[in-house]
Protein backbone atom coordinates (compact mmCIF):
# COMPACT_ATOMS: atom_id res chain seq x y z
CA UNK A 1 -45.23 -16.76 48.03
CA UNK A 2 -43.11 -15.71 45.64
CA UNK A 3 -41.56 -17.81 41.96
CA UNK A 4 -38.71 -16.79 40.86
CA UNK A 5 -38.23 -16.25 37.17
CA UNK A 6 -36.55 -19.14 34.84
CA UNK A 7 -34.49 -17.43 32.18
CA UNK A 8 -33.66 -20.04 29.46
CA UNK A 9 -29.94 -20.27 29.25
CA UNK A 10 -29.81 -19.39 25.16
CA UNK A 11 -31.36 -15.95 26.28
CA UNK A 12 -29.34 -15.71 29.27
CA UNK A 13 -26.35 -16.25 26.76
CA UNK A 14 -27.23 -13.34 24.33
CA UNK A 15 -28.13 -11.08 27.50
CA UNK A 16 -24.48 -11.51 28.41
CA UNK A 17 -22.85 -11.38 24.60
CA UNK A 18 -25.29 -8.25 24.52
CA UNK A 19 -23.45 -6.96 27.98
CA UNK A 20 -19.75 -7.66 26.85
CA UNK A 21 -20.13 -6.11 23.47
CA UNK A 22 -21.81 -2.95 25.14
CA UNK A 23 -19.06 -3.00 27.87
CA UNK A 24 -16.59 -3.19 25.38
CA UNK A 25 -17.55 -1.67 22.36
CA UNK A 26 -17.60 -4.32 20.55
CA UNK A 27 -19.99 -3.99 17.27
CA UNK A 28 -20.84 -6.14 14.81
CA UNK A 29 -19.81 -5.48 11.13
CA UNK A 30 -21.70 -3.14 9.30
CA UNK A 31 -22.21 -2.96 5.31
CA UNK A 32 -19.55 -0.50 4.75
CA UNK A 33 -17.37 -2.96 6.75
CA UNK A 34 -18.12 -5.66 5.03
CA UNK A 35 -17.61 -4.33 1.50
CA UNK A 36 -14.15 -2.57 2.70
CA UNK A 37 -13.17 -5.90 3.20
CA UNK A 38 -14.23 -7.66 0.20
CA UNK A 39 -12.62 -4.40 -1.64
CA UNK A 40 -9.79 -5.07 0.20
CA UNK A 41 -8.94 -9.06 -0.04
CA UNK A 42 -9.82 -7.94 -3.81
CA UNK A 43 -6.60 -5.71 -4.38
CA UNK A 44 -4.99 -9.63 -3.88
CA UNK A 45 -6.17 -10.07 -7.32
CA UNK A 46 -4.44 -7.51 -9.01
CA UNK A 47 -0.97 -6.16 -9.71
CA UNK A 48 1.42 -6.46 -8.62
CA UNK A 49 0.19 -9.08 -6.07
CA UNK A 50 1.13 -12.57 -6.87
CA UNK A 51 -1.99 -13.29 -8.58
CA UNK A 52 -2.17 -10.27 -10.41
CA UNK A 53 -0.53 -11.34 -13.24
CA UNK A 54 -3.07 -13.54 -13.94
CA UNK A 55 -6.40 -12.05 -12.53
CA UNK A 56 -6.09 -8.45 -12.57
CA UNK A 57 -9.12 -8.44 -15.12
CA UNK A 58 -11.06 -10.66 -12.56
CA UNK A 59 -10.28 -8.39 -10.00
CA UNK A 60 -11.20 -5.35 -12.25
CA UNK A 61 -14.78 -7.05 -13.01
CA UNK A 62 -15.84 -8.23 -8.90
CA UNK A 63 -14.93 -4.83 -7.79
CA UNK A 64 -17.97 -3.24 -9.40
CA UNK A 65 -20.90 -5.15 -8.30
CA UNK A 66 -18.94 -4.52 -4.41
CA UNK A 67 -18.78 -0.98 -5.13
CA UNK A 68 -22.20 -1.00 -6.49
CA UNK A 69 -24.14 -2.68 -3.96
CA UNK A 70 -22.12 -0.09 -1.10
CA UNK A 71 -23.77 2.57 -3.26
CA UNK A 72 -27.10 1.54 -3.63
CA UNK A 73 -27.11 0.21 0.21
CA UNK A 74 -26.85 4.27 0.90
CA UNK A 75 -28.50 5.34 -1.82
CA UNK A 76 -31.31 6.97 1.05
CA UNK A 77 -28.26 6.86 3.21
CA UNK A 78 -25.80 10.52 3.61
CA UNK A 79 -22.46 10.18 2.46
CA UNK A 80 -20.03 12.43 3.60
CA UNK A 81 -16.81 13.59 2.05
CA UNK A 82 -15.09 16.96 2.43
CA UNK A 83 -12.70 19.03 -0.13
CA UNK A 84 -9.15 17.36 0.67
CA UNK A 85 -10.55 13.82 -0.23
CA UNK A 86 -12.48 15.17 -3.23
CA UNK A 87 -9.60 17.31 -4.42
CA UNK A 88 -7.48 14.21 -3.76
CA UNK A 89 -9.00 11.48 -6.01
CA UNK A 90 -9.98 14.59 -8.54
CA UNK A 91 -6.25 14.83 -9.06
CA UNK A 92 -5.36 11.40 -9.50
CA UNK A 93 -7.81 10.55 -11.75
CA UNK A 94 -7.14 13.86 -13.51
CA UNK A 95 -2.93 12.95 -13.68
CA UNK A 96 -4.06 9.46 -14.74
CA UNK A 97 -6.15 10.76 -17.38
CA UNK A 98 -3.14 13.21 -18.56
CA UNK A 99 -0.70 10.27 -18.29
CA UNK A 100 -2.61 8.33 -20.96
CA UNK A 101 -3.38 11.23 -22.86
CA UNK A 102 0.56 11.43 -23.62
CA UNK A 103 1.28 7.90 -23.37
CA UNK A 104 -0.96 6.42 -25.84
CA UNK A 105 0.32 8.53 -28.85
CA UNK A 106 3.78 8.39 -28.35
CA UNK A 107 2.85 4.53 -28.20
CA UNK A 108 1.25 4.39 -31.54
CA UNK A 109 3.16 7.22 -33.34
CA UNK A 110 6.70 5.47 -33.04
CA UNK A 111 5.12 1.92 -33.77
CA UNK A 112 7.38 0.48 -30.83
CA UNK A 113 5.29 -0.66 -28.40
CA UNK A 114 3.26 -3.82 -27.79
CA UNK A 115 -0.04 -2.63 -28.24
CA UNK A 116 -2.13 -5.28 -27.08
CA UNK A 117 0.15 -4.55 -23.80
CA UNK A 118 -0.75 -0.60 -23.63
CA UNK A 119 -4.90 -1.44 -24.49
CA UNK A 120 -4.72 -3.59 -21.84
CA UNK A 121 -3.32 -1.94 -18.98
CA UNK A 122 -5.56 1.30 -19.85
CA UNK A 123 -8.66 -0.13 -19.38
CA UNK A 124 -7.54 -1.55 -16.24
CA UNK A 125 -5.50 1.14 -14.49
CA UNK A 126 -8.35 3.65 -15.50
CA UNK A 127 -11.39 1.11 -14.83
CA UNK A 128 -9.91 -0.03 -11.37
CA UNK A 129 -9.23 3.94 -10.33
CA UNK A 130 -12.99 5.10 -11.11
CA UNK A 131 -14.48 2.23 -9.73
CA UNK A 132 -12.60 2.28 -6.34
CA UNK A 133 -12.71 6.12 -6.41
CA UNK A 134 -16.75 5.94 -5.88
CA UNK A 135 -15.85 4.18 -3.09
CA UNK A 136 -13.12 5.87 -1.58
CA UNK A 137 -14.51 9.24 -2.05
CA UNK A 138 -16.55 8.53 1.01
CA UNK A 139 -15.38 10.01 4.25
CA UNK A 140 -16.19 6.61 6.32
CA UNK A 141 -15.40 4.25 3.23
CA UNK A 142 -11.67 5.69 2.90
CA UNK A 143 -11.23 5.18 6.69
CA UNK A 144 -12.63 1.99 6.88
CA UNK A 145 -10.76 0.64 3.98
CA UNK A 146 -7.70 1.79 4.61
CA UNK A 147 -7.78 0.28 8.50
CA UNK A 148 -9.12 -3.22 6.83
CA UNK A 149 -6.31 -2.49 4.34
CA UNK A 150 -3.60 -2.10 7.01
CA UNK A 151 -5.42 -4.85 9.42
CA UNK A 152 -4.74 -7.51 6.91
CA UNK A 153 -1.26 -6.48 5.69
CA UNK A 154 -0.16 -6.86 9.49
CA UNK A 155 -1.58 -10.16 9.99
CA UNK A 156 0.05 -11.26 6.94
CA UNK A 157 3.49 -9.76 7.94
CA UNK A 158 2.67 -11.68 11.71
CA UNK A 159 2.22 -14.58 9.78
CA UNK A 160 5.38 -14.22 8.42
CA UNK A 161 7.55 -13.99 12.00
CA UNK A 162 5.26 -16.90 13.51
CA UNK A 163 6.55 -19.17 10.69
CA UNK A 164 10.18 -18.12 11.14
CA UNK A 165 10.15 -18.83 14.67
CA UNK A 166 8.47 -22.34 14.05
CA UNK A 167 10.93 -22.70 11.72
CA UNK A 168 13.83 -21.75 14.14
CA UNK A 169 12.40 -24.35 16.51
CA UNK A 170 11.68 -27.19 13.96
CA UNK A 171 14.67 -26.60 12.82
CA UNK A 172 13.43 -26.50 8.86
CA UNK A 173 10.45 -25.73 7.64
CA UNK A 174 9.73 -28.87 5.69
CA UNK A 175 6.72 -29.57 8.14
CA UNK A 176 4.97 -26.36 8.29
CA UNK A 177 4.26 -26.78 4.02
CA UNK A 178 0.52 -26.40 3.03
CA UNK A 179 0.55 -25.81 -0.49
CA UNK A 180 1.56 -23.60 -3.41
CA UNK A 181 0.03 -21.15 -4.95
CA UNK A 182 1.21 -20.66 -9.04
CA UNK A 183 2.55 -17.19 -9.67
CA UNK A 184 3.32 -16.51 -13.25
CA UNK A 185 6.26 -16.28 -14.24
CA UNK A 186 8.09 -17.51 -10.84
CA UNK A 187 6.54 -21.30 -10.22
CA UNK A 188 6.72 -22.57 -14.21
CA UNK A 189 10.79 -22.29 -13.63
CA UNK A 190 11.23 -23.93 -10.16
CA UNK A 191 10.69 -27.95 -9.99
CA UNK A 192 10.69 -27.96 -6.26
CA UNK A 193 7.01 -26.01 -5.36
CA UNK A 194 8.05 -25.79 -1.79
CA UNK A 195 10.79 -23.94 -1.89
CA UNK A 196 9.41 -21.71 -4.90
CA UNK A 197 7.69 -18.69 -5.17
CA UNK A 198 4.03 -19.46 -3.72
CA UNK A 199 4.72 -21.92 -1.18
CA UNK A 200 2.27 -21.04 1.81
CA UNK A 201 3.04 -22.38 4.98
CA UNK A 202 1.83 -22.42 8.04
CA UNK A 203 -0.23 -20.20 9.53
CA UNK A 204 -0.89 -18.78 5.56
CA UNK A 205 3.25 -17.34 4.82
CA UNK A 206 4.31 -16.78 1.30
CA UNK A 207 7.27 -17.99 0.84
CA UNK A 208 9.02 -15.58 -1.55
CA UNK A 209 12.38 -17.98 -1.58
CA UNK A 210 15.65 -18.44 0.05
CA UNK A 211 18.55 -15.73 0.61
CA UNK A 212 22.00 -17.23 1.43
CA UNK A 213 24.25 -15.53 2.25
CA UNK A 214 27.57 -17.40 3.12
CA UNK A 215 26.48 -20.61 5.83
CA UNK A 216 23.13 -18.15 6.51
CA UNK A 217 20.09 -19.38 4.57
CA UNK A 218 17.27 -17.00 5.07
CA UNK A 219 13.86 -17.81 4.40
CA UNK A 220 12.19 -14.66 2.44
CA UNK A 221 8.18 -14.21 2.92
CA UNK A 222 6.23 -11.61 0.80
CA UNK A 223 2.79 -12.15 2.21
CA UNK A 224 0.60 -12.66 -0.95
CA UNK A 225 2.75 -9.96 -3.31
CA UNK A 226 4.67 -10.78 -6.59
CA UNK A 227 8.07 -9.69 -4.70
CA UNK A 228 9.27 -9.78 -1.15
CA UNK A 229 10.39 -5.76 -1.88
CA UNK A 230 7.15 -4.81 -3.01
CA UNK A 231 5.58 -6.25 0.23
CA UNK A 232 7.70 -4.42 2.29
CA UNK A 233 6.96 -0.95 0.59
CA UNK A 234 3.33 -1.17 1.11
CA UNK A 235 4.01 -2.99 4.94
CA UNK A 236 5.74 0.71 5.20
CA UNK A 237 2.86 2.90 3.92
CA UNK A 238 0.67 0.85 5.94
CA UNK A 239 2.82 1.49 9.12
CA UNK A 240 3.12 5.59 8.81
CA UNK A 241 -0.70 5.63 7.97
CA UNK A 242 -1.44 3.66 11.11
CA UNK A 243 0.71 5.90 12.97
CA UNK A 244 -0.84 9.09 11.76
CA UNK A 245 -4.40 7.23 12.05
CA UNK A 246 -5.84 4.47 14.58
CA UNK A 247 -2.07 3.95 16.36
CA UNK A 248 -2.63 -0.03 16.82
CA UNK A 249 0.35 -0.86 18.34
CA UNK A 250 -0.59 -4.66 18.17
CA UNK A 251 -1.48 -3.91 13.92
CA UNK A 252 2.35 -1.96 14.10
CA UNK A 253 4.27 -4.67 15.26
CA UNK A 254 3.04 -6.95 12.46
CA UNK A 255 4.16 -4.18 9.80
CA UNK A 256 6.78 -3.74 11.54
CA UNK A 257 8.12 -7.90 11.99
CA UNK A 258 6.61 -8.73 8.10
CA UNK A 259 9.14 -5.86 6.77
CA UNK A 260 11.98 -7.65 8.96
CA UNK A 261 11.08 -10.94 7.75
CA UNK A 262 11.22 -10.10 3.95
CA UNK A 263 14.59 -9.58 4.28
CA UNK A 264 15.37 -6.69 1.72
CA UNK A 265 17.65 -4.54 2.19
CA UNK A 266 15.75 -1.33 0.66
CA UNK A 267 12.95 -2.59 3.01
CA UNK A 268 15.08 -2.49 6.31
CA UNK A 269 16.46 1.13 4.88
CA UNK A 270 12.54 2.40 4.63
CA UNK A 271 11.58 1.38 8.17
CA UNK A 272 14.14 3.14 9.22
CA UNK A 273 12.97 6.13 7.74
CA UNK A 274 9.66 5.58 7.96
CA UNK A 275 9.92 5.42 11.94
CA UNK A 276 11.40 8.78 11.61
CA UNK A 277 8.98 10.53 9.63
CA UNK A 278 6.19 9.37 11.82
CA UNK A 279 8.15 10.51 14.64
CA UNK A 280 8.24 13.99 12.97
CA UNK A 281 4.42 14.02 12.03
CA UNK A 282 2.88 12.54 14.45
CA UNK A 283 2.63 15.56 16.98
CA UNK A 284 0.03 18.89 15.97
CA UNK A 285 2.77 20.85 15.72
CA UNK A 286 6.17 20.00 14.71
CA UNK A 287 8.59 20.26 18.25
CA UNK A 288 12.41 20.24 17.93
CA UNK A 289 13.07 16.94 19.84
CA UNK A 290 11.13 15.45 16.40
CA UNK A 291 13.05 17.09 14.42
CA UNK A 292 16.46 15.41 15.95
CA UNK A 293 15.13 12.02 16.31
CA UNK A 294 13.45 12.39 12.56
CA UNK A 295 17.46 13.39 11.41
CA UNK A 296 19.34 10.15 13.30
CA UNK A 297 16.58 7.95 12.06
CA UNK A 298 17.08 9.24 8.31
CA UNK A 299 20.87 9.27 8.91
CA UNK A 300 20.64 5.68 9.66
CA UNK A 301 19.46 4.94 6.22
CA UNK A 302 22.49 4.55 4.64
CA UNK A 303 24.60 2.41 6.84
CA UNK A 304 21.26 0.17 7.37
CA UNK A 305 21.43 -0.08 4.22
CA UNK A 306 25.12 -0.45 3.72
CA UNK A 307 25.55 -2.86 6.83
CA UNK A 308 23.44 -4.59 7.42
CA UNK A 309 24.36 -8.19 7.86
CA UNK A 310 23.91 -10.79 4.98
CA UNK A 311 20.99 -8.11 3.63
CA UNK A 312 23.15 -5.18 3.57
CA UNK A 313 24.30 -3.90 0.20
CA UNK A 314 27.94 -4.32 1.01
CA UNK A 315 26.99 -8.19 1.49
CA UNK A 316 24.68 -8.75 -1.27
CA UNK A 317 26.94 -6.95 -3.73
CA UNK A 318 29.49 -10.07 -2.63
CA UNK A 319 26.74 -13.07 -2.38
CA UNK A 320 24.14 -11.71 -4.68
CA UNK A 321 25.87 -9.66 -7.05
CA UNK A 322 23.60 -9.71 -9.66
CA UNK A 323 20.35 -8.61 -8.02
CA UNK A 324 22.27 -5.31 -8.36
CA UNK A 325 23.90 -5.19 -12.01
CA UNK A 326 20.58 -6.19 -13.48
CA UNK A 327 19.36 -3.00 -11.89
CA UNK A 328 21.70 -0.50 -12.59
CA UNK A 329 22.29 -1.69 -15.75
CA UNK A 330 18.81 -1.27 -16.57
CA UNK A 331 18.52 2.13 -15.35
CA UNK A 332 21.34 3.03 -17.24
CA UNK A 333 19.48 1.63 -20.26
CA UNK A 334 16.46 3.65 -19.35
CA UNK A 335 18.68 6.77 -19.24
CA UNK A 336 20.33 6.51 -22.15
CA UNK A 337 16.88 6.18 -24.43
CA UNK A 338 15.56 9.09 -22.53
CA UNK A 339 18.46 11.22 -23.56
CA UNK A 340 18.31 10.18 -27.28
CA UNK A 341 14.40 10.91 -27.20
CA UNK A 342 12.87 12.73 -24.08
CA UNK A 343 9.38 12.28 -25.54
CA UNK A 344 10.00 8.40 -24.82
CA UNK A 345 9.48 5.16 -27.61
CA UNK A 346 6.28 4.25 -26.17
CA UNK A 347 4.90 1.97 -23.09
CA UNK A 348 6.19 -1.84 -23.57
CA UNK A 349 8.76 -0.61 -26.06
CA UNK A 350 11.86 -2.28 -24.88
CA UNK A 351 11.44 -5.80 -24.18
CA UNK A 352 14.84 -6.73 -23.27
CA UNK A 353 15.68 -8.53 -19.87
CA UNK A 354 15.46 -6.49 -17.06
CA UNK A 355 14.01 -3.55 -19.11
CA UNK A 356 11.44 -1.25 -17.07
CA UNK A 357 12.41 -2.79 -14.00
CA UNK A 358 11.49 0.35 -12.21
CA UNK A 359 10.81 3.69 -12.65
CA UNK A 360 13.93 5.22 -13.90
CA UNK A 361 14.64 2.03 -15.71
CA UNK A 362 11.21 2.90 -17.83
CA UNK A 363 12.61 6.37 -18.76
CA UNK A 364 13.14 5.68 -22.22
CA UNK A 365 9.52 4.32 -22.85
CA UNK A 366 7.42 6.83 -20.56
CA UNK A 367 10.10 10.26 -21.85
CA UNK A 368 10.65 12.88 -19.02
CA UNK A 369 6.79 13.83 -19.15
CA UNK A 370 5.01 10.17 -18.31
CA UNK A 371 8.07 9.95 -15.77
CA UNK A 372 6.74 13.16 -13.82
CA UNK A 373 3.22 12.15 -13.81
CA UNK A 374 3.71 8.41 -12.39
CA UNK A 375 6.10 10.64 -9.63
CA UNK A 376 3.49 12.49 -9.09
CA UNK A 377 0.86 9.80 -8.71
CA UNK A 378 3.04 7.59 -6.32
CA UNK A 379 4.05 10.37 -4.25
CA UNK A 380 0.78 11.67 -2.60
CA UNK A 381 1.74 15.06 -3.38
CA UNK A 382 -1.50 16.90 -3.91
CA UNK A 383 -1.46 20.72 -4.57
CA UNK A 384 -3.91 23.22 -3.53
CA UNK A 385 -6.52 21.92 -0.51
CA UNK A 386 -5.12 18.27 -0.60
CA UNK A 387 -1.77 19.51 0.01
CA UNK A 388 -0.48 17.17 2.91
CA UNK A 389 3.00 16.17 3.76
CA UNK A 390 2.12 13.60 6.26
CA UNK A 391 0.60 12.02 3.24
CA UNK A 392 3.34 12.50 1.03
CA UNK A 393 5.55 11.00 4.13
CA UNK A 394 3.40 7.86 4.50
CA UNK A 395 3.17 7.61 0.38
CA UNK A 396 7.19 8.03 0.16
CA UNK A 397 8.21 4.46 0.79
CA UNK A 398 5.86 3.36 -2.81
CA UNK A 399 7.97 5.84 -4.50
CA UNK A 400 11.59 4.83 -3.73
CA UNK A 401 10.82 1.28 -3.94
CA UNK A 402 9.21 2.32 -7.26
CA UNK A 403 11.94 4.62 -8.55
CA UNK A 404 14.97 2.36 -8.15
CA UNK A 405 14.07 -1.08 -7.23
CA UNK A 406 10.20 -2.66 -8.31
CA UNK A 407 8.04 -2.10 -11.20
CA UNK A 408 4.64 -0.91 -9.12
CA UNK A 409 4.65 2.51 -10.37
CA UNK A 410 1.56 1.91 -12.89
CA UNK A 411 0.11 -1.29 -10.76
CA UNK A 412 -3.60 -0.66 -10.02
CA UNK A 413 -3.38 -1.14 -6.21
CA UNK A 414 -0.81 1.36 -5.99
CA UNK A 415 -3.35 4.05 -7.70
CA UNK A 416 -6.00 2.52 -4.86
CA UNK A 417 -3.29 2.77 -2.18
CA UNK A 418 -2.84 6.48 -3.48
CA UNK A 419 -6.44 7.53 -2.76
CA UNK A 420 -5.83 6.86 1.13
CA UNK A 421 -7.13 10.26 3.40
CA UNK A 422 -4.28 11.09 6.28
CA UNK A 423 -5.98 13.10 8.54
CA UNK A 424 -3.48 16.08 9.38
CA UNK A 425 -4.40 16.05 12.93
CA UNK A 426 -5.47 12.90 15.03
CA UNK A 427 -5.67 13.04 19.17
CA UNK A 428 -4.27 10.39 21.06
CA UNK A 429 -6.99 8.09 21.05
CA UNK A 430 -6.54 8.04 16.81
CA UNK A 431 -9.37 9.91 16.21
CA UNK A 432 -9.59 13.24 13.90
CA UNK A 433 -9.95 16.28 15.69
CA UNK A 434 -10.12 19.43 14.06
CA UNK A 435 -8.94 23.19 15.07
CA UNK A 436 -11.69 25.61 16.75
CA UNK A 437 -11.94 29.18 15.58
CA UNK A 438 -9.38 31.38 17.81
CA UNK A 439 -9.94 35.05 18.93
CA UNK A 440 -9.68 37.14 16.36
CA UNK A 441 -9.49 34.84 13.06
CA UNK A 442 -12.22 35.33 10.73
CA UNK A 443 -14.97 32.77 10.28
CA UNK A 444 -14.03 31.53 6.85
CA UNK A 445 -10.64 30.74 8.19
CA UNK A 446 -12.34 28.58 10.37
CA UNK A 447 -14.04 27.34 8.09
CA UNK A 448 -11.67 26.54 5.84
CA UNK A 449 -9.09 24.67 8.50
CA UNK A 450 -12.06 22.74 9.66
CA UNK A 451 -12.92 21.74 6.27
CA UNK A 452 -9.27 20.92 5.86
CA UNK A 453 -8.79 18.78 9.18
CA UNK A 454 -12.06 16.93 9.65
CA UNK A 455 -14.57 14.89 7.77
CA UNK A 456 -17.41 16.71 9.61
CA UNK A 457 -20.95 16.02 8.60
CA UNK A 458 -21.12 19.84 7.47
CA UNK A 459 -19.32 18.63 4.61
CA UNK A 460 -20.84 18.23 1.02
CA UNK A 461 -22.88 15.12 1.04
CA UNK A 462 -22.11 13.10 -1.57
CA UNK A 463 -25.74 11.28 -2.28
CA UNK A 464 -29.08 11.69 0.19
């Protein structure tokens, strides 16, 4: 006679949990995970997110005991990185370093500049850089915080469009309020908190404020950031590396609706683009069809911008008039100092309204010299092995928002966001592939595209 066997149900339960995760490749996080994300919701603290103003330093300090305890967790762990990634971050840091080199004398010498101001953002621009840069340096790391990075900005941005739809069938969003959040500088002016800057509704929106336009009142969301056009810049970056990386179409379509739903019209012009740059890179090899879709994509730019209802330029220059003097006149500012002194006055020289409101608009205080190096730093442009123009595509977004529209150029998360690795070719199950050796080329040819295309674990080791 035979018993069958009683299986208590708890370990029947994990036997099956064991079998879906196995059949689906599910895993649970791992330390390197864990920390990418704590790195990660850790950028919210700094500039130019809407806390930044007020816990940058905060942000600066938690990021070394996360960095820390990833390094000593694989301390008798290998760490891989490879020569693009180290020649990447060994530029940055090296730019950054010449940046301050120039800035901080032409700050003292012509005894223009707030001071205080300079000291402070040096210690945390540099501090932030070398601390994430241990991190990032890492082959794994810089993927996995770059997918966590891109992960959360598109639930934030899906966030966004599930609150506008509510809203659409509420009919107001009065009853989706949670709370508010004070941003410097935006919620000490406003005596209503829930329509101000920092308003979070529901699921966890941003409300950035209102755009009319006309009888059109449209509600503006920038997901956690200082400024709806900020948001959008990064939601852009994040969408041309996730094309060139992982491909999530699910994580796309959030980048893709929070851009929409900040309701800028530089941000609608940069999708545009965006969309054709990745259709241009995305391939191994560059085909002509690309090419033509890349062109009508970028030659929809300008009436985008231009046209676009209630957003467009043509509008706003009617309804919101002033968005756009401040700007220009600024910039004009900005161009004038430069000319009467290239060298610039100093960082935090000019402290009129509007003054430094974006890159060329800080001309006069940076000269011609700090102007190329933040360029340089935004733009992903990399020469010698880093050299990648997928990178620079995915990194041009940050540097026309920051050239005529936000002040991010010197932000510390835009120096993290400029670390990212964009593989230069990626199969179509997002994974890196690299080029085998072909009759007739030489071995270190090889060697050298391999190095070049693929974190392989041939690479230098960073610790053992």
């Amino acid at each position: 006679m035979q018993v069958a066997a009683v299986i208590h149900p708890s370990k029947l339960a994990l036997v099956i949990i064991k079998m879906w995760m196995r059949r689906y490749s599910v895993k649970g996080p791992d330390f390197t995970g864990v920390v990418s994300l704590g790195l990660v919701l850790n950028l919210f603290l700094m500039r130019p997110m809407a806390l930044g103003e007020t816990y940058t330093s905060l942000g600066m300090v938690l990021a070394v005991p996360l960095v820390y305890l990833h390094i000593w967790h694989n301390t008798k762990r290998t760490r891989y990185s490879n020569a693009v990634i180290r020649w990447d971050i060994a530029s940055l840091l090296s730019l950054l370093g010449v940046y301050w080199v120039y800035i901080c004398p032409i700050s003292i010498v012509f005894e223009m500049s707030q001071l205080d101001w300079v000291l402070k953002e040096f210690i945390t621009t540099l501090m932030i850089a070398l601390v994430y840069g241990m991190f990032l340096i890492d082959v794994e790391a810089n993927r996995r915080f770059f997918r966590t990075l891109c992960t959360v900005i598109s639930v934030l941005g899906l966030s966004s469009v599930i609150t506008v739809v509510l809203t659409a069938i509420l009919g107001s969003k009065d009853a989706l309020f949670l709370f508010s959040l004070n941003v410097k500088g935006y919620t000490e002016i406003t005596l209503h908190q829930e329509t101000s800057t920092g308003a979070i509704y529901f699921p966890f929106s941003m409300l950035y404020g209102d755009y009319v336009s006309g009888t059109v009142k449209l509600d503006r969301y920038c997901a956690f950031f200082r400024e709806a056009g900020i948001y959008q810049a990064v939601a852009c970056f994040c969408l041309a590396y996730e094309a060139f990386t992982r491909r999530s179409k699910l994580v796309m379509s959030g980048l893709v609706g929070g851009t929409i739903c900040a309701f800028s019209s530089l941000g609608i012009a940069l999708l545009a683009m965006s969309i054709g740059t990745i259709f241009l890179f995305s391939g191994s090899r560059v085909a002509s069809w690309r090419v033509v879709i890349t062109a009508v994509m970028i030659g929809l730019v300008y009436p985008v911008s231009m046209y676009t209802p209630y957003i467009g330029l043509e509008d706003k220059a009617l309804t919101h008039g002033a968005s756009l003097s401040d700007r220009s006149s600024s910039i004009e500012r900005g161009l004038q100092d430069v000319r009467r002194n290239p060298f610039g006055n100093g960082l935090y020289s000019s402290l009129g309204k509007n003054d430094g409101i974006c890159l060329l608009a800080e001309l006069g205080m940076i000269g011609l010299f700090g102007f190329a190096c933040k360029v340089l730093l935004l733009s992903g442009l990399r020469l010698g092995p880093g050299l990648n123009w997928k990178k620079v595509a995915t990194c041009a977004p940050l540097l026309i928002t920051a050239l005529v529209s936000q002040p991010i150029a010197g932000a510390p998360v835009m120096l993290v966001i400029g670390m990212a690795f964009v593989p230069r070719v990626v199969n179509r199950k997002g994974r890196v592939v690299h080029r085998l050796k072909k009759p007739g080329m030489s071995a270190a040819l090889a060697a050298k595209q391999t190095s070049l295309e693929l974190p392989l674990p041939a690479s230098t080791m960073v610790n053992q």
